[in-house]
N, C-alpha and C. Protein backbone atom coordinates (compact mmCIF):
# COMPACT_ATOMS: atom_id res chain seq x y z
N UNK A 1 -169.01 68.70 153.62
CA UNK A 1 -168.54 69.57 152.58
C UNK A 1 -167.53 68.81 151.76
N UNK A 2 -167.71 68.74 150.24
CA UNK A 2 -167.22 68.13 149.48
C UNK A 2 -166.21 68.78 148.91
N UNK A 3 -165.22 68.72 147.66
CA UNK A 3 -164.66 69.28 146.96
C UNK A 3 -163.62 68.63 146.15
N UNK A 4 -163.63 68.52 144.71
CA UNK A 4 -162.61 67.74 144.42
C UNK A 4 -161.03 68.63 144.46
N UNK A 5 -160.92 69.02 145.59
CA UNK A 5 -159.23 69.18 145.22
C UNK A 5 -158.27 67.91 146.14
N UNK A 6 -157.13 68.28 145.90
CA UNK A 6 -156.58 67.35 146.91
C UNK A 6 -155.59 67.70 147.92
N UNK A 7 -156.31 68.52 148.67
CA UNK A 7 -155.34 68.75 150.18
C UNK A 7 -155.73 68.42 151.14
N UNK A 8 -156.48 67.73 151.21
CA UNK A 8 -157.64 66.71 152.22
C UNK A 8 -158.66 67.25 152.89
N UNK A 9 -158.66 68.14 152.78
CA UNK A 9 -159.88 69.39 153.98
C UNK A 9 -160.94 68.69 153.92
N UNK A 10 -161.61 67.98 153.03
CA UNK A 10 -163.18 67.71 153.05
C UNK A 10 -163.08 65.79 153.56
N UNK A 11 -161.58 65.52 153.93
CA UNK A 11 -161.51 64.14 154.65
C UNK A 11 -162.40 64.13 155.69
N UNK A 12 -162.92 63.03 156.39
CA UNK A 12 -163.09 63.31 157.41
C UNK A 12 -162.53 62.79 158.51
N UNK A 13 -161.17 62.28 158.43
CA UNK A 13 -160.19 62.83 159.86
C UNK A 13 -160.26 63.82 160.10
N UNK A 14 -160.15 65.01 158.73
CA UNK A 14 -159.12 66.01 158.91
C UNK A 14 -160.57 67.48 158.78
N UNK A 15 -161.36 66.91 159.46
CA UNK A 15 -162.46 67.93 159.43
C UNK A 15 -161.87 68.64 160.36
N UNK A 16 -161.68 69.81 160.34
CA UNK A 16 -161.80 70.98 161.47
C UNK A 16 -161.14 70.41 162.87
N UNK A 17 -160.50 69.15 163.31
CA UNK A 17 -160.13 68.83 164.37
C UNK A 17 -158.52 69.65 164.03
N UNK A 18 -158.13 70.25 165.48
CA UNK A 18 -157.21 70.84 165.31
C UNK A 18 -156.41 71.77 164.76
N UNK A 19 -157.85 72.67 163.87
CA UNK A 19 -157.99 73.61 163.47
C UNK A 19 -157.37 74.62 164.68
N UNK A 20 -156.17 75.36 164.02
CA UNK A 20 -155.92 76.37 164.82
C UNK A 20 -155.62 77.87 164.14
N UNK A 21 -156.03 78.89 164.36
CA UNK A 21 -156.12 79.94 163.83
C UNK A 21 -154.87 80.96 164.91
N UNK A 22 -154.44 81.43 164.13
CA UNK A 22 -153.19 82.33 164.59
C UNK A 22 -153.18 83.81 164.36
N UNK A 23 -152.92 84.96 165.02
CA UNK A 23 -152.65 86.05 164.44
C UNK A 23 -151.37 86.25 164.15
N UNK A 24 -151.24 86.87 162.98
CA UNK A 24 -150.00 87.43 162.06
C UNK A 24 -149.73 88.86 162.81
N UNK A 25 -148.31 88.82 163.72
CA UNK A 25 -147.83 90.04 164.01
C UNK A 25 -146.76 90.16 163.13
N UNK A 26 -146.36 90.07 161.90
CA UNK A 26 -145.57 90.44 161.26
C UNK A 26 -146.07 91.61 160.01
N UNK A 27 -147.18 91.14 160.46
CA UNK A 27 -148.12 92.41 159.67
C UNK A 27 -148.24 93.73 160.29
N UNK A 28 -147.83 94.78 159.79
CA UNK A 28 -148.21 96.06 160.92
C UNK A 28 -149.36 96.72 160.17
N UNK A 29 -150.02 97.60 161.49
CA UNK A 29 -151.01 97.82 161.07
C UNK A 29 -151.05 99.40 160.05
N UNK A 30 -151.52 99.58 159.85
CA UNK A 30 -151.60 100.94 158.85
C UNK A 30 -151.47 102.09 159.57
N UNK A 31 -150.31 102.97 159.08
CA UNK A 31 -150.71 103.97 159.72
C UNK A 31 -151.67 105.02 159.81
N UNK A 32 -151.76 105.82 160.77
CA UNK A 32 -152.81 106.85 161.01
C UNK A 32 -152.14 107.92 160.94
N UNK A 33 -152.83 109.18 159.69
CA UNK A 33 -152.54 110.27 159.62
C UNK A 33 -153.61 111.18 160.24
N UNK A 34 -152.75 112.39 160.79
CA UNK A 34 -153.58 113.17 161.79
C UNK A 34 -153.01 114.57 161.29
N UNK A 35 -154.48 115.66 160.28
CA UNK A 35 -154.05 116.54 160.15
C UNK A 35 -154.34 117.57 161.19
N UNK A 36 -153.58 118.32 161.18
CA UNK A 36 -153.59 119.90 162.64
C UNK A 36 -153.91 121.08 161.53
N UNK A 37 -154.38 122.34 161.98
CA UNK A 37 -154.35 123.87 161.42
C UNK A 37 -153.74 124.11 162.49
N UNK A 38 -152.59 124.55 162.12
CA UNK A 38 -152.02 125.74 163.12
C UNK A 38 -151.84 127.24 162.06
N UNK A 39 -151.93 128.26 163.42
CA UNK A 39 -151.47 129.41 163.30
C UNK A 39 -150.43 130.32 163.80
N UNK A 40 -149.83 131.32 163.42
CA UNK A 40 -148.62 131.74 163.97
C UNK A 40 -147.18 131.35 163.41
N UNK A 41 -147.27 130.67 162.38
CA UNK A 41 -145.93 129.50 161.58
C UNK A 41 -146.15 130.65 160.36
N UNK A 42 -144.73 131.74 160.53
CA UNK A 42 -144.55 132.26 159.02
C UNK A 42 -143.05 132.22 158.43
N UNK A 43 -142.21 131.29 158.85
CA UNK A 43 -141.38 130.84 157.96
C UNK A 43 -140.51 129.62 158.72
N UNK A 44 -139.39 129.27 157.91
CA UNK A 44 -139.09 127.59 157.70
C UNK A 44 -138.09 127.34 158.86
N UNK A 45 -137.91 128.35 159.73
CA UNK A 45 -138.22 128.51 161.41
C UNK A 45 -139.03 127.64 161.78
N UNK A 46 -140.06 128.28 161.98
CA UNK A 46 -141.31 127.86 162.41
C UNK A 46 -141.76 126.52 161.97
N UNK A 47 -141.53 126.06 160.94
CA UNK A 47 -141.53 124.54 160.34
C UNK A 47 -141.05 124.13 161.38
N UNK A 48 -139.85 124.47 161.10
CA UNK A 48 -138.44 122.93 161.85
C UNK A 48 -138.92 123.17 163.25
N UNK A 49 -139.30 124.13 164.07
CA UNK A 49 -140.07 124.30 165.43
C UNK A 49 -140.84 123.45 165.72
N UNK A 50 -141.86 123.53 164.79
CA UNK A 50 -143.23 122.27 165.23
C UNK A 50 -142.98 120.90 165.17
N UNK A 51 -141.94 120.89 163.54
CA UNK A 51 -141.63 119.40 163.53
C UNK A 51 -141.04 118.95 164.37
N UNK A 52 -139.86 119.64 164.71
CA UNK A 52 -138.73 118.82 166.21
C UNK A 52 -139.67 118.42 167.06
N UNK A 53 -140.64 119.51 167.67
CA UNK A 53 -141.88 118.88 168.76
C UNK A 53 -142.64 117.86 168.69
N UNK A 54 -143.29 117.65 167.42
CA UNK A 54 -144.01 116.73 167.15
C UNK A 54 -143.31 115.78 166.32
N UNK A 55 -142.18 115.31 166.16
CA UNK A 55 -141.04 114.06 166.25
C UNK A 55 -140.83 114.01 168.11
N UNK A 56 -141.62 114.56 168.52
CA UNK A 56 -140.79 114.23 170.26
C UNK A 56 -141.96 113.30 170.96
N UNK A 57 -143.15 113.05 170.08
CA UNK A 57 -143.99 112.21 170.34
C UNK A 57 -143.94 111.16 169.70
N UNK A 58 -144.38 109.70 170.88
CA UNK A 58 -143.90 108.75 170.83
C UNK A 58 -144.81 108.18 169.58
N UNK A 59 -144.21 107.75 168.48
CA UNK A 59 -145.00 106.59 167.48
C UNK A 59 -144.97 107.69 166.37
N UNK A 60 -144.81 108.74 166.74
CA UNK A 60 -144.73 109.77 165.22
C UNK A 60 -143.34 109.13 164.31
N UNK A 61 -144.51 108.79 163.10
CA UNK A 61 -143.20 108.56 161.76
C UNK A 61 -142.64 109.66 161.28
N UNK A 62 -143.57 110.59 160.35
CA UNK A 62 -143.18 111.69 159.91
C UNK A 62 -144.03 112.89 160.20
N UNK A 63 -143.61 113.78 159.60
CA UNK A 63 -144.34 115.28 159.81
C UNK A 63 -144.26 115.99 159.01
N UNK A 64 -145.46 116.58 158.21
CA UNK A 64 -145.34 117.35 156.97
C UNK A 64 -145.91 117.86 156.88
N UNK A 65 -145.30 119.59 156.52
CA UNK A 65 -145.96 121.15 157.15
C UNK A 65 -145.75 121.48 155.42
N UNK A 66 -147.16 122.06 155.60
CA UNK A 66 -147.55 123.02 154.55
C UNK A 66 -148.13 124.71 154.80
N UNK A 67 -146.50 125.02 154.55
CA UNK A 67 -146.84 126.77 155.52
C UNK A 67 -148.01 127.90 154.46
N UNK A 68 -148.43 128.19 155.14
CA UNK A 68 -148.98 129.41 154.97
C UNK A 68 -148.91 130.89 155.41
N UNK A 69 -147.73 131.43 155.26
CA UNK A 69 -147.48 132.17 155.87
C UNK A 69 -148.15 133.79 156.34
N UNK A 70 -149.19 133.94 155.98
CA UNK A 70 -150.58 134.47 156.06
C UNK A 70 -151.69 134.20 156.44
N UNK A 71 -151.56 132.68 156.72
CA UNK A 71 -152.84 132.63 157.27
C UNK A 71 -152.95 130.92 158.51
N UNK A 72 -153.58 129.92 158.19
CA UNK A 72 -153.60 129.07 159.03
C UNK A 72 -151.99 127.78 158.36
N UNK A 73 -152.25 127.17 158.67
CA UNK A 73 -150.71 126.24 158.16
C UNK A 73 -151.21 125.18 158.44
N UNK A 74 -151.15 123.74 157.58
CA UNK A 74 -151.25 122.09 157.80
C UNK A 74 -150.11 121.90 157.99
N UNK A 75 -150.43 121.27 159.10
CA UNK A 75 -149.17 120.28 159.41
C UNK A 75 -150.11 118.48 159.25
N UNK A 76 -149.68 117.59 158.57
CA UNK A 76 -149.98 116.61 158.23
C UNK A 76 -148.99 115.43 159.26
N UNK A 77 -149.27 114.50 160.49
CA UNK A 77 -148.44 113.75 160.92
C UNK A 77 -148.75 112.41 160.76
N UNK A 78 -147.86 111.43 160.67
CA UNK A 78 -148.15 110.05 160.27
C UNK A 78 -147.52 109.50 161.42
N UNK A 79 -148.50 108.58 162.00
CA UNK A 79 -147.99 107.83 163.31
C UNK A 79 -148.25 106.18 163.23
N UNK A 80 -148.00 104.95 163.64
CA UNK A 80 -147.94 104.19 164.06
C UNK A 80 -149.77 103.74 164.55
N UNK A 81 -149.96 104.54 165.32
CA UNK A 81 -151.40 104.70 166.20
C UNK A 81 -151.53 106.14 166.27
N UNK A 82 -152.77 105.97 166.67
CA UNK A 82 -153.83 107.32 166.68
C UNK A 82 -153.41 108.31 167.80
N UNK A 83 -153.03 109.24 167.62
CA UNK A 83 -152.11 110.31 168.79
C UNK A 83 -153.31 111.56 169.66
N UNK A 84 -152.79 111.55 170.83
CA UNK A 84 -153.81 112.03 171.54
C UNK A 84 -153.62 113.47 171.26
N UNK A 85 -154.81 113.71 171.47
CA UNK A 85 -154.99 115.13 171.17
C UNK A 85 -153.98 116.32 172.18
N UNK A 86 -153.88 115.99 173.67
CA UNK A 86 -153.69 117.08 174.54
C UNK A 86 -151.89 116.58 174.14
N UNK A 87 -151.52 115.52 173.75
CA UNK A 87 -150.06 115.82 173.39
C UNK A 87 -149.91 116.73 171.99
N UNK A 88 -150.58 116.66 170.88
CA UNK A 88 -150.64 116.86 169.97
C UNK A 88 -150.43 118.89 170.54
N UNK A 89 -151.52 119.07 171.36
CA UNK A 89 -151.49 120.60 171.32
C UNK A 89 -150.06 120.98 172.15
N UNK A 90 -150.27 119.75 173.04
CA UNK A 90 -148.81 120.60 173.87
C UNK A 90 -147.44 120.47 173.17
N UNK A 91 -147.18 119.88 172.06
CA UNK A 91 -146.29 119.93 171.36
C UNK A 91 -146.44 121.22 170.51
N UNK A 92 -147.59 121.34 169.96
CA UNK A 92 -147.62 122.84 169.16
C UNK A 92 -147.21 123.86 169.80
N UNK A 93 -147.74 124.17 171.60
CA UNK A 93 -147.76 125.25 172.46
C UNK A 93 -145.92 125.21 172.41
N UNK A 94 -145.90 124.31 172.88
CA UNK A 94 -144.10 124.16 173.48
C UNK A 94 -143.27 125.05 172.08
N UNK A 95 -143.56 124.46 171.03
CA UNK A 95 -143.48 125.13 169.78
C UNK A 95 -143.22 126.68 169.73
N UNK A 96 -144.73 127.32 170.19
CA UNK A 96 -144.74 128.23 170.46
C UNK A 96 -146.53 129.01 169.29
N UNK A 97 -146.50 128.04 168.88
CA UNK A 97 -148.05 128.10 168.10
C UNK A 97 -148.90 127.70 168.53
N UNK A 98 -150.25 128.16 167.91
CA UNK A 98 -151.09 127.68 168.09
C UNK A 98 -152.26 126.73 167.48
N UNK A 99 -152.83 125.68 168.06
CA UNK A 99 -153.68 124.80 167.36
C UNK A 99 -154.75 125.03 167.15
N UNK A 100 -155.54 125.36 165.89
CA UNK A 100 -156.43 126.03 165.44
C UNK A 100 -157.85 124.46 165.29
N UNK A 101 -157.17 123.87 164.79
CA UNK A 101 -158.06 122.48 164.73
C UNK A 101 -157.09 121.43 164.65
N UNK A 102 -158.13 120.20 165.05
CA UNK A 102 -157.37 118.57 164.52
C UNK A 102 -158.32 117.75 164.08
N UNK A 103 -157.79 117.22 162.85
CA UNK A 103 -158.73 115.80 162.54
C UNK A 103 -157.82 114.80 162.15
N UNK A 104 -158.66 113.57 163.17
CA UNK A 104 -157.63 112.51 162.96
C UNK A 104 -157.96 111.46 161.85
């Protein structure tokens, strides 16, 4: 493999001997948002309820509730990694609501 530039790659000392490939942990990876329906959340009570709970799980960044106070409620959480489901509900229960759905 040829190429006229000049950083030597297409030398052939400098073919591929000692080629070493590294992973970059200074890179983080993207987070994962995980929306919930809950029900039973009819005022800003009930917000700060779910959120304190679900800030009590490990890798949760933030938490952002969109009440409905009539009917089902998003709660939107942003984590680090992908959060398991049976913590996810037992944080709602502890709460004192209930988890209607999740998609992660």
């Amino acid at each position: 493999m040829s190429h006229n530039c000049n950083c030597g790659c297409s030398s052939e000392k400098n073919s591929n001997q000692g080629l070493q490939i590294q992973s970059r942990s200074d890179i983080a990876a993207a987070p994962t948002q995980t929306e919930i329906k809950v029900s039973g959340m009819t005022c800003g009570h009930c917000v700060a309820s779910v959120t304190e709970e679900l800030k009590e799980i490990a890798g949760v960044d933030s938490v952002d509730v969109a009440l409905d106070a009539q009917g089902i409620s998003t709660v939107k959480v942003t984590s680090a990694s992908a959060l398991a489901e049976d913590s996810i509900r037992q944080a709602i229960d502890e709460a004192g609501y209930t988890v209607e759905a999740i998609n992660a």
